[in-house]
C-alpha atoms as a PDB file:
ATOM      1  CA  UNK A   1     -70.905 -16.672 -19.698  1.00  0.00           C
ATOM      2  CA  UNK A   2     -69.620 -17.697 -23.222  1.00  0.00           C
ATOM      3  CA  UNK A   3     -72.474 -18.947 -25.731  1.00  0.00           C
ATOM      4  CA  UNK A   4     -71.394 -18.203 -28.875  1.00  0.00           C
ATOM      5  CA  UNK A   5     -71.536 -21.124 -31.415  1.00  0.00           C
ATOM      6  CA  UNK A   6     -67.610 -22.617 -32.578  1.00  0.00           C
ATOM      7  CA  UNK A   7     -67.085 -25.527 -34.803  1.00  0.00           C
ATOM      8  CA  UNK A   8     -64.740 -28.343 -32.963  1.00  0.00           C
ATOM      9  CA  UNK A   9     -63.477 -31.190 -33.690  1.00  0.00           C
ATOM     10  CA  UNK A  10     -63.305 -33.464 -30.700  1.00  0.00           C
ATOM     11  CA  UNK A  11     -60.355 -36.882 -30.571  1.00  0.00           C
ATOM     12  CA  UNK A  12     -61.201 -39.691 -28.531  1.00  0.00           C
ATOM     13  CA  UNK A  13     -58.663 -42.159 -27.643  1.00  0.00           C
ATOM     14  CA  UNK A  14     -60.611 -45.508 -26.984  1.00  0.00           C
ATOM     15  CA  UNK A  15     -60.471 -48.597 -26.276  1.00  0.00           C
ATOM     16  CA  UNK A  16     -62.321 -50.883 -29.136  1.00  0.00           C
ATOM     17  CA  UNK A  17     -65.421 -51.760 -27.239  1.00  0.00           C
ATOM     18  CA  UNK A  18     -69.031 -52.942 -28.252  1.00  0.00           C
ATOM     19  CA  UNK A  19     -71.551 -50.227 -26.960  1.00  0.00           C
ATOM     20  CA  UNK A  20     -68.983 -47.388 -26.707  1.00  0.00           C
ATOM     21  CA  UNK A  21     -70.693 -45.506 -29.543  1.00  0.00           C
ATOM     22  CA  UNK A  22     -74.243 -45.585 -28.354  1.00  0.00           C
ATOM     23  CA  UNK A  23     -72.731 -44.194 -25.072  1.00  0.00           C
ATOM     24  CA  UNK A  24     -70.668 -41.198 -26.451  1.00  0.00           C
ATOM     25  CA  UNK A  25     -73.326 -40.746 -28.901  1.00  0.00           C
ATOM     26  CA  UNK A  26     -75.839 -40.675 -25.923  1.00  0.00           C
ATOM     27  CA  UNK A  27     -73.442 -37.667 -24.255  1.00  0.00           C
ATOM     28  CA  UNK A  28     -74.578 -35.659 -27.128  1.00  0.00           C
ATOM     29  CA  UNK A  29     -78.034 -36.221 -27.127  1.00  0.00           C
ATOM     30  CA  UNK A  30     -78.651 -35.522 -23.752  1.00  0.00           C
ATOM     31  CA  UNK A  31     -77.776 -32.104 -24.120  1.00  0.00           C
ATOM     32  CA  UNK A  32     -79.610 -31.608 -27.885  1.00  0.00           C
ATOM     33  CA  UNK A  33     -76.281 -31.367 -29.891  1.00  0.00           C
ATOM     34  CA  UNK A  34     -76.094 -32.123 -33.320  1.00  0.00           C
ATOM     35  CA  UNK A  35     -73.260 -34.440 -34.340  1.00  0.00           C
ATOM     36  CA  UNK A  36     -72.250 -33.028 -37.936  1.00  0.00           C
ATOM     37  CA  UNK A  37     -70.269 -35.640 -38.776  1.00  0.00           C
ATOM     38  CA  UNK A  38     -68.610 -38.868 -37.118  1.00  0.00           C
ATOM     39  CA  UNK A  39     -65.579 -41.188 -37.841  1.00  0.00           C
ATOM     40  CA  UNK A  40     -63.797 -43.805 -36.159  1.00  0.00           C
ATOM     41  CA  UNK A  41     -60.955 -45.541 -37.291  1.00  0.00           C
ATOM     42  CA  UNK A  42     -57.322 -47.200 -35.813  1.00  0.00           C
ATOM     43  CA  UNK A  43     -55.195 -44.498 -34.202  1.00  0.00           C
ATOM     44  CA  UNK A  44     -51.603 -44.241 -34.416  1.00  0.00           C
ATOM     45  CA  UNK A  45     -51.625 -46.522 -31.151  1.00  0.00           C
ATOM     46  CA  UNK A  46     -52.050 -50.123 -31.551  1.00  0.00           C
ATOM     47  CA  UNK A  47     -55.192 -51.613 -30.155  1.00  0.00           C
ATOM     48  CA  UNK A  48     -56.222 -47.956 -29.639  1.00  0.00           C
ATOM     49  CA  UNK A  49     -59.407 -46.593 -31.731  1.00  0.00           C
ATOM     50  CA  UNK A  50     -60.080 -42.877 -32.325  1.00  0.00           C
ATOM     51  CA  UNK A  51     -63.447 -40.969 -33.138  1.00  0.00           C
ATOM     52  CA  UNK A  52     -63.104 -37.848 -34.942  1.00  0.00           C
ATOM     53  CA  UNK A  53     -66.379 -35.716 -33.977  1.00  0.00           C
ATOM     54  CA  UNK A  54     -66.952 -32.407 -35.323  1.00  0.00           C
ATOM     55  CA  UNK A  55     -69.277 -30.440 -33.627  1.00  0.00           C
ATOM     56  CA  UNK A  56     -71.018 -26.474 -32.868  1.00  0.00           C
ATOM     57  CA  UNK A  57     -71.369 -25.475 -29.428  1.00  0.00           C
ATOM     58  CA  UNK A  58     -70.187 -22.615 -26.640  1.00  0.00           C
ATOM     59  CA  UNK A  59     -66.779 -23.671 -25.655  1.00  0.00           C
ATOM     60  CA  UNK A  60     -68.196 -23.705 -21.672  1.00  0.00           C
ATOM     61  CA  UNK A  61     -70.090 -26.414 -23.316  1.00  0.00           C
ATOM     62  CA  UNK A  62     -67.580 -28.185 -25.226  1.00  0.00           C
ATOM     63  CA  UNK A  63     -65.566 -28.577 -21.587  1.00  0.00           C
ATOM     64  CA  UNK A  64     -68.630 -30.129 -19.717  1.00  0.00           C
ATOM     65  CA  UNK A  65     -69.063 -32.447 -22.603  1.00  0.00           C
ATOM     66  CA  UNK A  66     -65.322 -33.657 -22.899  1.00  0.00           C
ATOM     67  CA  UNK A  67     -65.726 -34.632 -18.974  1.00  0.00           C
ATOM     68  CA  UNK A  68     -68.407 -36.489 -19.363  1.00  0.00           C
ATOM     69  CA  UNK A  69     -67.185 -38.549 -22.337  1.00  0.00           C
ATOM     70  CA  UNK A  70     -63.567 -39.080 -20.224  1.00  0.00           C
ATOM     71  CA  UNK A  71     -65.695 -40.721 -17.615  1.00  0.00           C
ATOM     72  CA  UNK A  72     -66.598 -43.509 -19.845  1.00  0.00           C
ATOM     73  CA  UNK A  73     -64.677 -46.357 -18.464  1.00  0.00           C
ATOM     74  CA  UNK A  74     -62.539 -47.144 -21.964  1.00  0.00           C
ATOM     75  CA  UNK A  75     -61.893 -43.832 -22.834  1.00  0.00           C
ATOM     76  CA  UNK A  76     -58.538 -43.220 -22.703  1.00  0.00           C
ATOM     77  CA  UNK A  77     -58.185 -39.199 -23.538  1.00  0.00           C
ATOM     78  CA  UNK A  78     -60.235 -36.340 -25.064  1.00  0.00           C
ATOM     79  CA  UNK A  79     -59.106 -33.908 -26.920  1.00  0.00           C
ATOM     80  CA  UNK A  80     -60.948 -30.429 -28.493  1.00  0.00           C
ATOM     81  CA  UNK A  81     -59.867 -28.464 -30.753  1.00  0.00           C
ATOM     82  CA  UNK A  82     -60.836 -25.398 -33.081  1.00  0.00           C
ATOM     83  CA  UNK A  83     -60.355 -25.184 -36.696  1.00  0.00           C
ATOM     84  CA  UNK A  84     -57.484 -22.869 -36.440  1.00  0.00           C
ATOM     85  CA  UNK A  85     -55.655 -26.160 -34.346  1.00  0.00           C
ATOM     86  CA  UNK A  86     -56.142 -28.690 -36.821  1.00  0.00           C
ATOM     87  CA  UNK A  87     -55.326 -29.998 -40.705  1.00  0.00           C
ATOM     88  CA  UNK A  88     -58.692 -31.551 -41.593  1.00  0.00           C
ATOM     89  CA  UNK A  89     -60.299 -33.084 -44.649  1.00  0.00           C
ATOM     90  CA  UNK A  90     -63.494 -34.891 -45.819  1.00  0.00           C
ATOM     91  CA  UNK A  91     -63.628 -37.189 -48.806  1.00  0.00           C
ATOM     92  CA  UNK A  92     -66.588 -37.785 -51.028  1.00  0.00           C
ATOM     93  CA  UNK A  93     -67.401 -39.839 -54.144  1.00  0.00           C
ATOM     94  CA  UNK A  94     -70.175 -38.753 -57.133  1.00  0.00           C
ATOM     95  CA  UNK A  95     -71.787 -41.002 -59.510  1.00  0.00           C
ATOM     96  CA  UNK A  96     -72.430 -39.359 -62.711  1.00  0.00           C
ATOM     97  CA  UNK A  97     -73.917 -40.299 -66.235  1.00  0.00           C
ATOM     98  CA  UNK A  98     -70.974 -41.438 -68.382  1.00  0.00           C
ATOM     99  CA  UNK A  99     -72.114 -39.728 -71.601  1.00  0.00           C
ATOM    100  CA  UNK A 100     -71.918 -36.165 -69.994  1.00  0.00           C
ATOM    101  CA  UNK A 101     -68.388 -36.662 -69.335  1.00  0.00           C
ATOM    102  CA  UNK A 102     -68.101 -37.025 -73.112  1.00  0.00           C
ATOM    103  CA  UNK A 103     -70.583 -34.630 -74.481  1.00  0.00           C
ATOM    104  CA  UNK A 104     -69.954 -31.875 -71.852  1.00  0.00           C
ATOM    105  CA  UNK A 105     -66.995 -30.060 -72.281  1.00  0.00           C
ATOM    106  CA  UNK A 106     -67.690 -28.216 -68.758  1.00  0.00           C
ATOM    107  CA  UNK A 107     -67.835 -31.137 -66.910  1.00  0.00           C
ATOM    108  CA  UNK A 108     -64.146 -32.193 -67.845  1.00  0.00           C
ATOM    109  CA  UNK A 109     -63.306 -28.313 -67.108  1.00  0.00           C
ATOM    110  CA  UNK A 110     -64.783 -28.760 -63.696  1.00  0.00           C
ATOM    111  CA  UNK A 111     -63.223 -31.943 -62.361  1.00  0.00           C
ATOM    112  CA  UNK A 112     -60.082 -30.310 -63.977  1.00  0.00           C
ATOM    113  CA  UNK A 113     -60.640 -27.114 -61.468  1.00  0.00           C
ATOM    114  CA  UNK A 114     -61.650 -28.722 -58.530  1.00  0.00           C
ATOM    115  CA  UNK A 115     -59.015 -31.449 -58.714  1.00  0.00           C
ATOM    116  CA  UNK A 116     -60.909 -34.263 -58.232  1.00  0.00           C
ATOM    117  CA  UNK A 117     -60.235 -37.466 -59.926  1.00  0.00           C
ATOM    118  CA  UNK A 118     -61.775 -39.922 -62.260  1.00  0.00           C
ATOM    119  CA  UNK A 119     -62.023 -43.253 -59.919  1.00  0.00           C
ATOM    120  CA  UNK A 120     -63.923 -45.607 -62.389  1.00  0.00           C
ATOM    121  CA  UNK A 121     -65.864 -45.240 -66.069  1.00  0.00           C
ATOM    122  CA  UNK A 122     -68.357 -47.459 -67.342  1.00  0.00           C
ATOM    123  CA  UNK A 123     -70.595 -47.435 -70.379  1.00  0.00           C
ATOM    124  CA  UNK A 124     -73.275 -46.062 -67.979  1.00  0.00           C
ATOM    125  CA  UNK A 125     -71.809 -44.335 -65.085  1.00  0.00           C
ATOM    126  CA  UNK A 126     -68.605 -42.975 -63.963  1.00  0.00           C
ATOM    127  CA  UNK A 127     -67.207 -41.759 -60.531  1.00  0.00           C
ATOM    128  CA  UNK A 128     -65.619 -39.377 -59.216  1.00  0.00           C
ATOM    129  CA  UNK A 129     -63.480 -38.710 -55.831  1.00  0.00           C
ATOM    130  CA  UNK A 130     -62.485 -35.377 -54.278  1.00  0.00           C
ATOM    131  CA  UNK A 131     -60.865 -34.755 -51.112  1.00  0.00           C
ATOM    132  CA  UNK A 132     -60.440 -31.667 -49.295  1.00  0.00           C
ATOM    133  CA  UNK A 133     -62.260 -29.154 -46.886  1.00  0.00           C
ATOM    134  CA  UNK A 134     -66.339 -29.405 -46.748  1.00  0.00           C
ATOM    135  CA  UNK A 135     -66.459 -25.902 -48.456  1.00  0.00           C
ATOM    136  CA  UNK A 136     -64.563 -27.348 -51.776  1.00  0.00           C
ATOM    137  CA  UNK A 137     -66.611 -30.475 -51.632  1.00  0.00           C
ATOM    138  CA  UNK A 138     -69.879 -28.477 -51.520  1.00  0.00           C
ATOM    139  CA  UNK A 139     -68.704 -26.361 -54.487  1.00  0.00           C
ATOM    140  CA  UNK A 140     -67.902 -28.932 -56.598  1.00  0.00           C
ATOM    141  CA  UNK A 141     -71.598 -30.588 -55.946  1.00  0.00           C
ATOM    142  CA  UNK A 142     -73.651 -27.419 -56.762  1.00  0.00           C
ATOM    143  CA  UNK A 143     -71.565 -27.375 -60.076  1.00  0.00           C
ATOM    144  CA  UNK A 144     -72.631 -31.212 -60.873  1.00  0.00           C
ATOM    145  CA  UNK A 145     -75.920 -30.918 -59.801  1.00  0.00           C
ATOM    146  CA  UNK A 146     -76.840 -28.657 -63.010  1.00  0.00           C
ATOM    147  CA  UNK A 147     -75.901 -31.858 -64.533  1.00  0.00           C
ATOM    148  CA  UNK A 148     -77.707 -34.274 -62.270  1.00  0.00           C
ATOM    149  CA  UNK A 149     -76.053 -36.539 -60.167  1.00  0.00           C
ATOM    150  CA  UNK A 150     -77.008 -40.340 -59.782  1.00  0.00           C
ATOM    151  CA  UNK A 151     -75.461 -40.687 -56.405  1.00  0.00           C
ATOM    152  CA  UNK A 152     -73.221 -38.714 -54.256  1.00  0.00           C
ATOM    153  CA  UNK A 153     -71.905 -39.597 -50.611  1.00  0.00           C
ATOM    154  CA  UNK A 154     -69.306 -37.345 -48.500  1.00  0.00           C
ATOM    155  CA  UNK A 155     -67.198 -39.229 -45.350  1.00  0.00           C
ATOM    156  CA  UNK A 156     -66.933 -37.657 -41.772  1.00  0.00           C
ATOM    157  CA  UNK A 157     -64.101 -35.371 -41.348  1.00  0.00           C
ATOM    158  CA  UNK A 158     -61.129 -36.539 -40.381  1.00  0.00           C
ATOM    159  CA  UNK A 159     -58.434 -34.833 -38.647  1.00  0.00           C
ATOM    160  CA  UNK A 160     -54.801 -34.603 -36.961  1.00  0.00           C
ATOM    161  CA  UNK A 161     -53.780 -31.480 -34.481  1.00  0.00           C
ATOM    162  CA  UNK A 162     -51.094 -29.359 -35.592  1.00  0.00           C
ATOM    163  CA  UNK A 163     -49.522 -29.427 -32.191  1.00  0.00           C
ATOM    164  CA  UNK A 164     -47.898 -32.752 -31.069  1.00  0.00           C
ATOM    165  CA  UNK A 165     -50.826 -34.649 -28.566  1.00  0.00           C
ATOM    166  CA  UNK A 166     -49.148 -36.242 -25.825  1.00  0.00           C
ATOM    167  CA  UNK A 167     -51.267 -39.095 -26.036  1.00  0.00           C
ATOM    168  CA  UNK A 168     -48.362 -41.896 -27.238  1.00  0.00           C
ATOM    169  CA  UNK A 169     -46.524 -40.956 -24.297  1.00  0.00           C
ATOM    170  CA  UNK A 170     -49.192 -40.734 -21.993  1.00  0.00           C
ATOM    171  CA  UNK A 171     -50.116 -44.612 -23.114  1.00  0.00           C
ATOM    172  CA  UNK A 172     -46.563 -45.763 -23.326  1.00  0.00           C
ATOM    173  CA  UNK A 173     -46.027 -44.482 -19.696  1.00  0.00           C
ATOM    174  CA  UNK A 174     -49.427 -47.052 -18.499  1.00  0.00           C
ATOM    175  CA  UNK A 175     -47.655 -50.168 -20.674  1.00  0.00           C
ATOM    176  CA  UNK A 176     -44.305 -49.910 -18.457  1.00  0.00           C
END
């Protein structure tokens, strides 16, 4: 039997119900998995919500799981995938002491580099905003930490499939 560990990013096509987080979240902690990072948002169906869930497990695994979270009574589809399947991104924002952005010439080089971008400056602070793949986004915080930063917060990944998902069909099929 399969065990070896594979980052995957799960879709769930939902229904927008109270209570339906705590229950898929539940799914997971059953079975001891860490959740590395969670999103929901609108899908590209109307009155249809998606969660984004990226997670490490044995694929055997990842089926069983998918089951039980299809069994939920608003789910509407779930979907696995593997990083070689999907486009993905994360976002994050850093809050940094405005007078190094002055006074340190490397800092300017960096946010240059790493092609993030200046979101707001203040006398006292200013902010940054990068978006790309978790590896990028780590990079670009080891090289601001030397210069100390005041806060920093990183979103959930979010991601679309490179093959077409059949769920619009599958939904427009149930509305006729």
């Amino acid at each position: 039997m399969e065990t070896e560990q594979q980052l995957y990013t799960i879709s769930i096509y939902t229904e927008n119900n109270i209570g339906l987080l705590n229950r898929i979240s539940a799914i997971f902690q059953r079975r001891h998995i860490n959740i590395e990072s969670l999103n929901t948002s609108a899908s590209e169906i109307e009155g249809v919500s998606r969660f984004t869930i990226l997670v490490s497990m044995p694929e055997a695994q990842i089926k069983k799981i998918i089951g039980q979270i299809e069994k939920q009574v608003e789910v509407v589809k779930a979907y696995y995938h593997t990083e070689e399947d999907t486009i993905y991104q994360e976002s994050c924002l850093f809050k940094i002491k405005s007078d190094l952005l002055f006074e340190e010439r490397q800092i300017q080089n960096i946010i240059k580099e790493s092609n993030a971008r200046i979101v707001t400056v203040n006398k006292v602070f200013f902010v940054l905003e990068k978006s790309g793949r978790r590896s990028e986004i780590e990079l670009l915080h080891r090289e601001l930490s030397v210069f100390g930063i005041m806060q920093f917060v990183r979103s959930a990944r979010i991601a679309v499939t490179k093959d077409e998902l059949k769920i619009t069909e599958m939904l427009n099929a149930f509305k006729n």
